[in-house]
PDB file of N, CA and C in Angstrom:
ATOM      1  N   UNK A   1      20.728 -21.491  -0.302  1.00  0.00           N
ATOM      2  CA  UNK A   1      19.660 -21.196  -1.250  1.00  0.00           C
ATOM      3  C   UNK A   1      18.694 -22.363  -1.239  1.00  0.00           C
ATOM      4  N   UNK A   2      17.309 -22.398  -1.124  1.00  0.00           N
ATOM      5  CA  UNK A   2      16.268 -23.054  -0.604  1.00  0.00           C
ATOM      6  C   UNK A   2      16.061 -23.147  -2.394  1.00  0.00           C
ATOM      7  N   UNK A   3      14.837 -24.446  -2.584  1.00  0.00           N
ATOM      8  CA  UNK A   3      14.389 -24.706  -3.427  1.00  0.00           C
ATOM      9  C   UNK A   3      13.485 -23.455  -4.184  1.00  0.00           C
ATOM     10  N   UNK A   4      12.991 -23.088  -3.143  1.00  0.00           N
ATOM     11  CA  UNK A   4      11.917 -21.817  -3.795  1.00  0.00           C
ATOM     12  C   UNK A   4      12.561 -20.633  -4.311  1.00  0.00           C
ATOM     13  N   UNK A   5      14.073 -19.773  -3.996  1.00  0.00           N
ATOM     14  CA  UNK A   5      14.816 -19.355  -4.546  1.00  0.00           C
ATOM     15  C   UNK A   5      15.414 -19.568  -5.668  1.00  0.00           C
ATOM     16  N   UNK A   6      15.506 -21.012  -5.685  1.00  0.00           N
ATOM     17  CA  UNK A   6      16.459 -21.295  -6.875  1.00  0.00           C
ATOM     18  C   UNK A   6      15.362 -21.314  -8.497  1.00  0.00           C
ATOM     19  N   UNK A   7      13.912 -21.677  -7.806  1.00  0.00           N
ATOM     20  CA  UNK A   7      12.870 -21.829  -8.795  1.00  0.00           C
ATOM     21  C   UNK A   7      12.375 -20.216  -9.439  1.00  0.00           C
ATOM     22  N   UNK A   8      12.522 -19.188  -8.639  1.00  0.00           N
ATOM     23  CA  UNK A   8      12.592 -17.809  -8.706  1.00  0.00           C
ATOM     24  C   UNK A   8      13.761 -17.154  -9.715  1.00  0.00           C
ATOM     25  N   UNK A   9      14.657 -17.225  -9.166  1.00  0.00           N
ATOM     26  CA  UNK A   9      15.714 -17.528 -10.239  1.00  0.00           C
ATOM     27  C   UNK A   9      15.841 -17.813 -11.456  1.00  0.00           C
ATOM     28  N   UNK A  10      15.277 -18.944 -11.512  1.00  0.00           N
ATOM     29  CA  UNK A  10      15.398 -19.796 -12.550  1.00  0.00           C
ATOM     30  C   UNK A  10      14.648 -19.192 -13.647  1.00  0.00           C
ATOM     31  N   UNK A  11      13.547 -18.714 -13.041  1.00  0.00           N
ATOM     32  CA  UNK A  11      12.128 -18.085 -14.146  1.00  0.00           C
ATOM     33  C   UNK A  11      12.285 -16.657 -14.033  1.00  0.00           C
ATOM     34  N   UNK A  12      13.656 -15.702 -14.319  1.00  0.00           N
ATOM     35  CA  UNK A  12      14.223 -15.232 -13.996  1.00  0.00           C
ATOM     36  C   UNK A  12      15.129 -14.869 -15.055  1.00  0.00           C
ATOM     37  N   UNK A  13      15.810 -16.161 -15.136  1.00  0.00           N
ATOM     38  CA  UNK A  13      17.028 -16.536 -16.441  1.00  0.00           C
ATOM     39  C   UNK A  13      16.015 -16.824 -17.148  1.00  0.00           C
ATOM     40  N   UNK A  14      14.816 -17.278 -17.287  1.00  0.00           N
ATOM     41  CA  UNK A  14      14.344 -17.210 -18.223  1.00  0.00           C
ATOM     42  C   UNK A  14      13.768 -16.317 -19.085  1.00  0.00           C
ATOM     43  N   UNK A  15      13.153 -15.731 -18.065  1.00  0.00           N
ATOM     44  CA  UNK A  15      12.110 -14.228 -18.695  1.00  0.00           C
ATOM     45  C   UNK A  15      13.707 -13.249 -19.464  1.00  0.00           C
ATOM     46  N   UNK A  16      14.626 -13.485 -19.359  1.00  0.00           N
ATOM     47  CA  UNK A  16      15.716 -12.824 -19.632  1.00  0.00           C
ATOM     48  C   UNK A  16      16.121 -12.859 -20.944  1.00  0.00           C
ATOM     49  N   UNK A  17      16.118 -14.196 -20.953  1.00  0.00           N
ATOM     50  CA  UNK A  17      16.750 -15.052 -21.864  1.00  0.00           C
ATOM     51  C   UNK A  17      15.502 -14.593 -23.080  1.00  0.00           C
ATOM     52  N   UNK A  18      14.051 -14.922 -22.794  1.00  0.00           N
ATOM     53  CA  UNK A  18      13.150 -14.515 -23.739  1.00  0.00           C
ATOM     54  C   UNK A  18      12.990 -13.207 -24.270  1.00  0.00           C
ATOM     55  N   UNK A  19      13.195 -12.118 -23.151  1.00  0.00           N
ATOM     56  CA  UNK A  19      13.510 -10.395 -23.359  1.00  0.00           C
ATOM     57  C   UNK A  19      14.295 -10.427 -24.394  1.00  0.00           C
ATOM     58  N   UNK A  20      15.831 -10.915 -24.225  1.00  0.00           N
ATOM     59  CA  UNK A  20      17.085 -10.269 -25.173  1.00  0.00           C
ATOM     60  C   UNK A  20      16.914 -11.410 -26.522  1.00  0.00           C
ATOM     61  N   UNK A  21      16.108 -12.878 -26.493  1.00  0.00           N
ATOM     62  CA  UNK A  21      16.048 -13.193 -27.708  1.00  0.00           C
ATOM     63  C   UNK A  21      14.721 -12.584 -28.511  1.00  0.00           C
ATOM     64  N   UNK A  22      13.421 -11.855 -27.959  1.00  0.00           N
ATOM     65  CA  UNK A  22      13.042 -10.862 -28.504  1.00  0.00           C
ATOM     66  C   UNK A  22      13.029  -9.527 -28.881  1.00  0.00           C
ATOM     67  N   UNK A  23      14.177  -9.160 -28.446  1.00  0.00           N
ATOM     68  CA  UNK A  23      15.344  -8.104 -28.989  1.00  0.00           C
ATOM     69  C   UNK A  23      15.812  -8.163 -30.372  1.00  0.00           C
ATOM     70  N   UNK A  24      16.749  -9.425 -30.035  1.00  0.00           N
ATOM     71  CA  UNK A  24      17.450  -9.332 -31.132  1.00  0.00           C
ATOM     72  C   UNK A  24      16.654 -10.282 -32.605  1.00  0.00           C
ATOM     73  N   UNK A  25      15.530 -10.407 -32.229  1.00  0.00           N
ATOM     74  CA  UNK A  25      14.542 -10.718 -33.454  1.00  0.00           C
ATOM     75  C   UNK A  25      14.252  -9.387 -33.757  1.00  0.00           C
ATOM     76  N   UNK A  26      13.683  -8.880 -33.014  1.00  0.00           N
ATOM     77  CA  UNK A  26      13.259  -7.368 -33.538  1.00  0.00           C
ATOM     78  C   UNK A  26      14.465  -6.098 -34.115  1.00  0.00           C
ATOM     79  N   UNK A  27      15.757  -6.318 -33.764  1.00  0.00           N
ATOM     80  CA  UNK A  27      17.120  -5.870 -34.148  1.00  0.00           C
ATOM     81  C   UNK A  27      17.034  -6.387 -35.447  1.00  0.00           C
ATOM     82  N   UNK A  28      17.510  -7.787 -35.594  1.00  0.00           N
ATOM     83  CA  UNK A  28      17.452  -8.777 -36.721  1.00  0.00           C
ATOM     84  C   UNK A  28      16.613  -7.849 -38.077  1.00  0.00           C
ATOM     85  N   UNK A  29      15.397  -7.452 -38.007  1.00  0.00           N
ATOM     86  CA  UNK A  29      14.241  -7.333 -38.207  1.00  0.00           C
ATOM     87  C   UNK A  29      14.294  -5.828 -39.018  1.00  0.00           C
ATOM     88  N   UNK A  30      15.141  -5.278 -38.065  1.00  0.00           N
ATOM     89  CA  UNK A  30      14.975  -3.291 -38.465  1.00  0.00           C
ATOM     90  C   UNK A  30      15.957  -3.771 -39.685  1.00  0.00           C
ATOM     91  N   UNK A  31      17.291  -4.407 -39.342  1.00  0.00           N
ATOM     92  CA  UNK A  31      18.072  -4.583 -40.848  1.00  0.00           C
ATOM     93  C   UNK A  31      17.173  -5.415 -42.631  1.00  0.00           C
ATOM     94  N   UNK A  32      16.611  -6.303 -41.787  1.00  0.00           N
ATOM     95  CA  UNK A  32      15.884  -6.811 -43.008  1.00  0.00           C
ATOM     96  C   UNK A  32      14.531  -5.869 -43.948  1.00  0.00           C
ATOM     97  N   UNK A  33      15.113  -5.954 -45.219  1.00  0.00           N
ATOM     98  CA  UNK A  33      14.530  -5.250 -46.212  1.00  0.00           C
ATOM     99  C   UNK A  33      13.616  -6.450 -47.105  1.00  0.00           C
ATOM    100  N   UNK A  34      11.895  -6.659 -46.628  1.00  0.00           N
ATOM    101  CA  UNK A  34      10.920  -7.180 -46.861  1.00  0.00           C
ATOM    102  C   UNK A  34      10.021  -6.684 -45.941  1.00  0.00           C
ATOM    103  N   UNK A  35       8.706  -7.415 -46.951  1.00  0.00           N
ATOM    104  CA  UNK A  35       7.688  -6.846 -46.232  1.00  0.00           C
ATOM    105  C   UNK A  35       7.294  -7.987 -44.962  1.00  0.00           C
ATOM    106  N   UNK A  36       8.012  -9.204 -45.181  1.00  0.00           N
ATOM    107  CA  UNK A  36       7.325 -10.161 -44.225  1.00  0.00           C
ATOM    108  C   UNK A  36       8.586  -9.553 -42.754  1.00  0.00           C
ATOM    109  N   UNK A  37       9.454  -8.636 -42.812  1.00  0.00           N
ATOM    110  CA  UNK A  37      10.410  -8.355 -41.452  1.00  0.00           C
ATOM    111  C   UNK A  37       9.235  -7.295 -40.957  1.00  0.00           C
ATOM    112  N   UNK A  38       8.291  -6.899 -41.324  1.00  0.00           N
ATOM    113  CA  UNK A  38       7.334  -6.359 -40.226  1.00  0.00           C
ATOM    114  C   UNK A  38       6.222  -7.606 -39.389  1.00  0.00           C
ATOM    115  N   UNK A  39       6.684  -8.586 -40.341  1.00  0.00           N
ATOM    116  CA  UNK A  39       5.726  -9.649 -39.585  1.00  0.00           C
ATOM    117  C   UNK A  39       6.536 -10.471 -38.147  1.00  0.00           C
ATOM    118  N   UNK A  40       8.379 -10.150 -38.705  1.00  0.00           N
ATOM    119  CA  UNK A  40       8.725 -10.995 -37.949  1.00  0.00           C
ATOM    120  C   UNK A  40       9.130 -10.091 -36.690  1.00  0.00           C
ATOM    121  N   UNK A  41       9.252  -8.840 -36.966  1.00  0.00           N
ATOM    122  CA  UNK A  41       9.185  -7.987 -35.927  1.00  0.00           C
ATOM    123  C   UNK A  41       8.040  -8.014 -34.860  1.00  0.00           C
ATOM    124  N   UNK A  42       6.899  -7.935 -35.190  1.00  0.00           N
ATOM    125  CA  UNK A  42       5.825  -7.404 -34.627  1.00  0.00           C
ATOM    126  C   UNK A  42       5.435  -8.657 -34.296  1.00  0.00           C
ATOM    127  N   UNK A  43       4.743  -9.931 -34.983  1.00  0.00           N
ATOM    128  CA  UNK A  43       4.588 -11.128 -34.360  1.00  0.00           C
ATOM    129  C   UNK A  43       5.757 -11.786 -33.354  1.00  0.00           C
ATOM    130  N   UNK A  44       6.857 -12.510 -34.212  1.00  0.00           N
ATOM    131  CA  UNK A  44       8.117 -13.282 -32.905  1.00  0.00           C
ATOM    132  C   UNK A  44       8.928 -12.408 -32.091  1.00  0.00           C
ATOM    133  N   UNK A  45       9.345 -11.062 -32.643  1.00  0.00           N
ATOM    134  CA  UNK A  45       9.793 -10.241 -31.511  1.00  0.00           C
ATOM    135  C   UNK A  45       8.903 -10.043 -30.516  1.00  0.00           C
ATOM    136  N   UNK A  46       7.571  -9.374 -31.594  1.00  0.00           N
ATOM    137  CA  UNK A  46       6.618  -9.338 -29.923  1.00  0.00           C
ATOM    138  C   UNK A  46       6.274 -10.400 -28.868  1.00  0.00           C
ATOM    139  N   UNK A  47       5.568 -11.441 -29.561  1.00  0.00           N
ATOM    140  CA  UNK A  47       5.658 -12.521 -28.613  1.00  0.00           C
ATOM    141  C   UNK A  47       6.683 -12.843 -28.022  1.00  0.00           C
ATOM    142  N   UNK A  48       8.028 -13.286 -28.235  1.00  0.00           N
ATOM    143  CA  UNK A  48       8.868 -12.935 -27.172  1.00  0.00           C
ATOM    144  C   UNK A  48       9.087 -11.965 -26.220  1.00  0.00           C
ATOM    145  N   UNK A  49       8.707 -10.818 -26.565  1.00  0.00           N
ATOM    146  CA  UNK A  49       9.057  -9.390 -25.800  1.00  0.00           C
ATOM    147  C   UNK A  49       7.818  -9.777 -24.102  1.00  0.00           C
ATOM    148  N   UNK A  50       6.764 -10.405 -24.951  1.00  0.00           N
ATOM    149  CA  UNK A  50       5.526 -10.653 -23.959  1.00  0.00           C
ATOM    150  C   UNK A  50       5.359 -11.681 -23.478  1.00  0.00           C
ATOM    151  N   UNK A  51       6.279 -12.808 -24.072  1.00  0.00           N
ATOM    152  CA  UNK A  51       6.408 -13.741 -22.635  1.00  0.00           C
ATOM    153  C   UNK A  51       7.391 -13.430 -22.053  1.00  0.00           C
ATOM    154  N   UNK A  52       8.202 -12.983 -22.037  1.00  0.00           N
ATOM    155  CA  UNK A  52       9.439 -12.682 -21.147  1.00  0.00           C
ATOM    156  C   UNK A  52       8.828 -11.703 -20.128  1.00  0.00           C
ATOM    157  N   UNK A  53       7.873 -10.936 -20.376  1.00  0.00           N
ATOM    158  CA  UNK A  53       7.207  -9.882 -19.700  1.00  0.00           C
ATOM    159  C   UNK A  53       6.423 -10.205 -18.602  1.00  0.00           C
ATOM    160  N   UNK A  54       5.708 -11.721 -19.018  1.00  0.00           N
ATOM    161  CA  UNK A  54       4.623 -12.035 -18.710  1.00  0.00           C
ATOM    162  C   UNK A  54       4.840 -12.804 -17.423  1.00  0.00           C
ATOM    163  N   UNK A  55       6.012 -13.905 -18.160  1.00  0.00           N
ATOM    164  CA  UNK A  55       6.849 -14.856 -17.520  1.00  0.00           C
ATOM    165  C   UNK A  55       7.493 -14.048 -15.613  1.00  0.00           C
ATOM    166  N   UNK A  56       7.916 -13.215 -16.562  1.00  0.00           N
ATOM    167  CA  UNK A  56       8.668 -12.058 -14.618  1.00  0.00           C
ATOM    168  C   UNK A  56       7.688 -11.398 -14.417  1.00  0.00           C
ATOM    169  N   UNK A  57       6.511 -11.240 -14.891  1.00  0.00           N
ATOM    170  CA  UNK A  57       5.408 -10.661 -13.701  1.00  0.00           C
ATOM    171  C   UNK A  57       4.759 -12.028 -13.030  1.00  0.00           C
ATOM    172  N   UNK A  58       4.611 -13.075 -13.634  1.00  0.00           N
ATOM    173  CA  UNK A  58       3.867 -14.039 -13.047  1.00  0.00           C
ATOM    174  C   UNK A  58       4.936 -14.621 -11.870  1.00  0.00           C
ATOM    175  N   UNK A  59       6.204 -14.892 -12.251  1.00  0.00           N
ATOM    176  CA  UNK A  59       7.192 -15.233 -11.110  1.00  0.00           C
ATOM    177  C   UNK A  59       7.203 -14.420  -9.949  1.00  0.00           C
ATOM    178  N   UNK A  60       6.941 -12.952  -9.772  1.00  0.00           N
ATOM    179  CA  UNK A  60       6.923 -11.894  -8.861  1.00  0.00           C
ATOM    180  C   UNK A  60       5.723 -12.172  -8.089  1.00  0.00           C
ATOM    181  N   UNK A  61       4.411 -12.358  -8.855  1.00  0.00           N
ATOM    182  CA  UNK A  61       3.267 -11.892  -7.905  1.00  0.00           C
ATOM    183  C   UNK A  61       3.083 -13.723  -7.457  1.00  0.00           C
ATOM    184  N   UNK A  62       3.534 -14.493  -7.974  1.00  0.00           N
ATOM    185  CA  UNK A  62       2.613 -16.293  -7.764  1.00  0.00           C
ATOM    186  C   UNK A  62       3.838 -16.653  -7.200  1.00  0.00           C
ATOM    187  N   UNK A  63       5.197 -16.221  -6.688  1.00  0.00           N
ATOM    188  CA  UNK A  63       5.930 -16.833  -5.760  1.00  0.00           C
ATOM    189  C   UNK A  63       5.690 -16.984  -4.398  1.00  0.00           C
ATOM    190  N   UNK A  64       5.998 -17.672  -3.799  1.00  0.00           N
ATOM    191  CA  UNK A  64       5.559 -18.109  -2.826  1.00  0.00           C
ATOM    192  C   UNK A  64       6.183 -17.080  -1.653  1.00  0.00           C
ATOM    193  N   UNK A  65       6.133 -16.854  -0.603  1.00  0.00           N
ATOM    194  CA  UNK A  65       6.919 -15.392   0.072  1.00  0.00           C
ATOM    195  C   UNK A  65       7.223 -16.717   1.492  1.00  0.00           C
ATOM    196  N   UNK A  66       8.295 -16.191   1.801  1.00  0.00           N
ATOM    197  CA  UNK A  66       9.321 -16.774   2.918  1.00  0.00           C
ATOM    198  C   UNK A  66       8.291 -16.427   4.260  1.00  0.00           C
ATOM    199  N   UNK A  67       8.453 -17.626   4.974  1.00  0.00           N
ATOM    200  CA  UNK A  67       7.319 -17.338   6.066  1.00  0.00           C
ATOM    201  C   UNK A  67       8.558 -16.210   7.299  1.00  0.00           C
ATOM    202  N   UNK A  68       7.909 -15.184   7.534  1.00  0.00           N
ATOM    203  CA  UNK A  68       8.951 -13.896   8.054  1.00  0.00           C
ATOM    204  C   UNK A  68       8.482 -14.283   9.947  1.00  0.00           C
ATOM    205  N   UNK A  69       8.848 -14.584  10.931  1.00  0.00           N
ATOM    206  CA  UNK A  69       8.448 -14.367  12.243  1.00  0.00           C
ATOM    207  C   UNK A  69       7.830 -13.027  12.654  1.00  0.00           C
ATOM    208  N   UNK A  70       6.789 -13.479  13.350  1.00  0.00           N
ATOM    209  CA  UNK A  70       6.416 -11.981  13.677  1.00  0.00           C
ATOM    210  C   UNK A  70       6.933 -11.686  15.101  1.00  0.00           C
ATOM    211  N   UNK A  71       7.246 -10.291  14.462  1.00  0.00           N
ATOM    212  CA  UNK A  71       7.834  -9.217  16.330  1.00  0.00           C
ATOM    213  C   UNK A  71       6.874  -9.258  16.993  1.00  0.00           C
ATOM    214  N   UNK A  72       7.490  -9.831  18.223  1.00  0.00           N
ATOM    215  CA  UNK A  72       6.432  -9.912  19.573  1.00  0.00           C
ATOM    216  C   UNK A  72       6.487  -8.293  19.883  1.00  0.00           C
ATOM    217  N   UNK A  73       7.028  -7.677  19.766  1.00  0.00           N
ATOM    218  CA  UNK A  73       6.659  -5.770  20.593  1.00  0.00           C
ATOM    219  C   UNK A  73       5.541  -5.319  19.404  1.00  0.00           C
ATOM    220  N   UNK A  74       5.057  -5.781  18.116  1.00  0.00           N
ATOM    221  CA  UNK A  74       4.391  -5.701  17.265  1.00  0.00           C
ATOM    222  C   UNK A  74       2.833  -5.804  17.738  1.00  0.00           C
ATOM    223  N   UNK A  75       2.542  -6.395  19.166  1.00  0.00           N
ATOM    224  CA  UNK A  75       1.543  -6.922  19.493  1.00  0.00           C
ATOM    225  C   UNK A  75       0.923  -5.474  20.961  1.00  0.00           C
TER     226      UNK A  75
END
């Protein structure tokens, strides 16, 4: 496993880690009886829900791609 894998990965466990802890804010959230658990739903669940979102689309498209050889019968 090369450095650039492991950095892929890594932001990976993260976007993960931010998904299921904006889950369970927003879980947290459906049980709580106030008016500020629509704030904490919709503001910190969401913002978590959207960097975790944001986080694994930006790791997908701004990673760097493995230099592949090209097939010489390709030519």
């Amino acid at each position: 496993m090369n450095a650039g894998e492991f950095s892929l990965s890594s932001h990976f466990r993260v976007s993960g880690i931010l998904l299921i802890a904006g889950l369970c804010v927003e879980g947290v959230s459906l049980f709580w009886v106030h008016p500020l658990a629509f704030l904490g739903f919709f503001i910190v669940g969401g913002a978590l829900l959207a960097a975790g979102v944001l986080l694994y689309l930006y790791s997908i498209v701004f990673h760097p791609t493995a230099n592949v050889p090209s097939d010489s019968r390709s030519r």
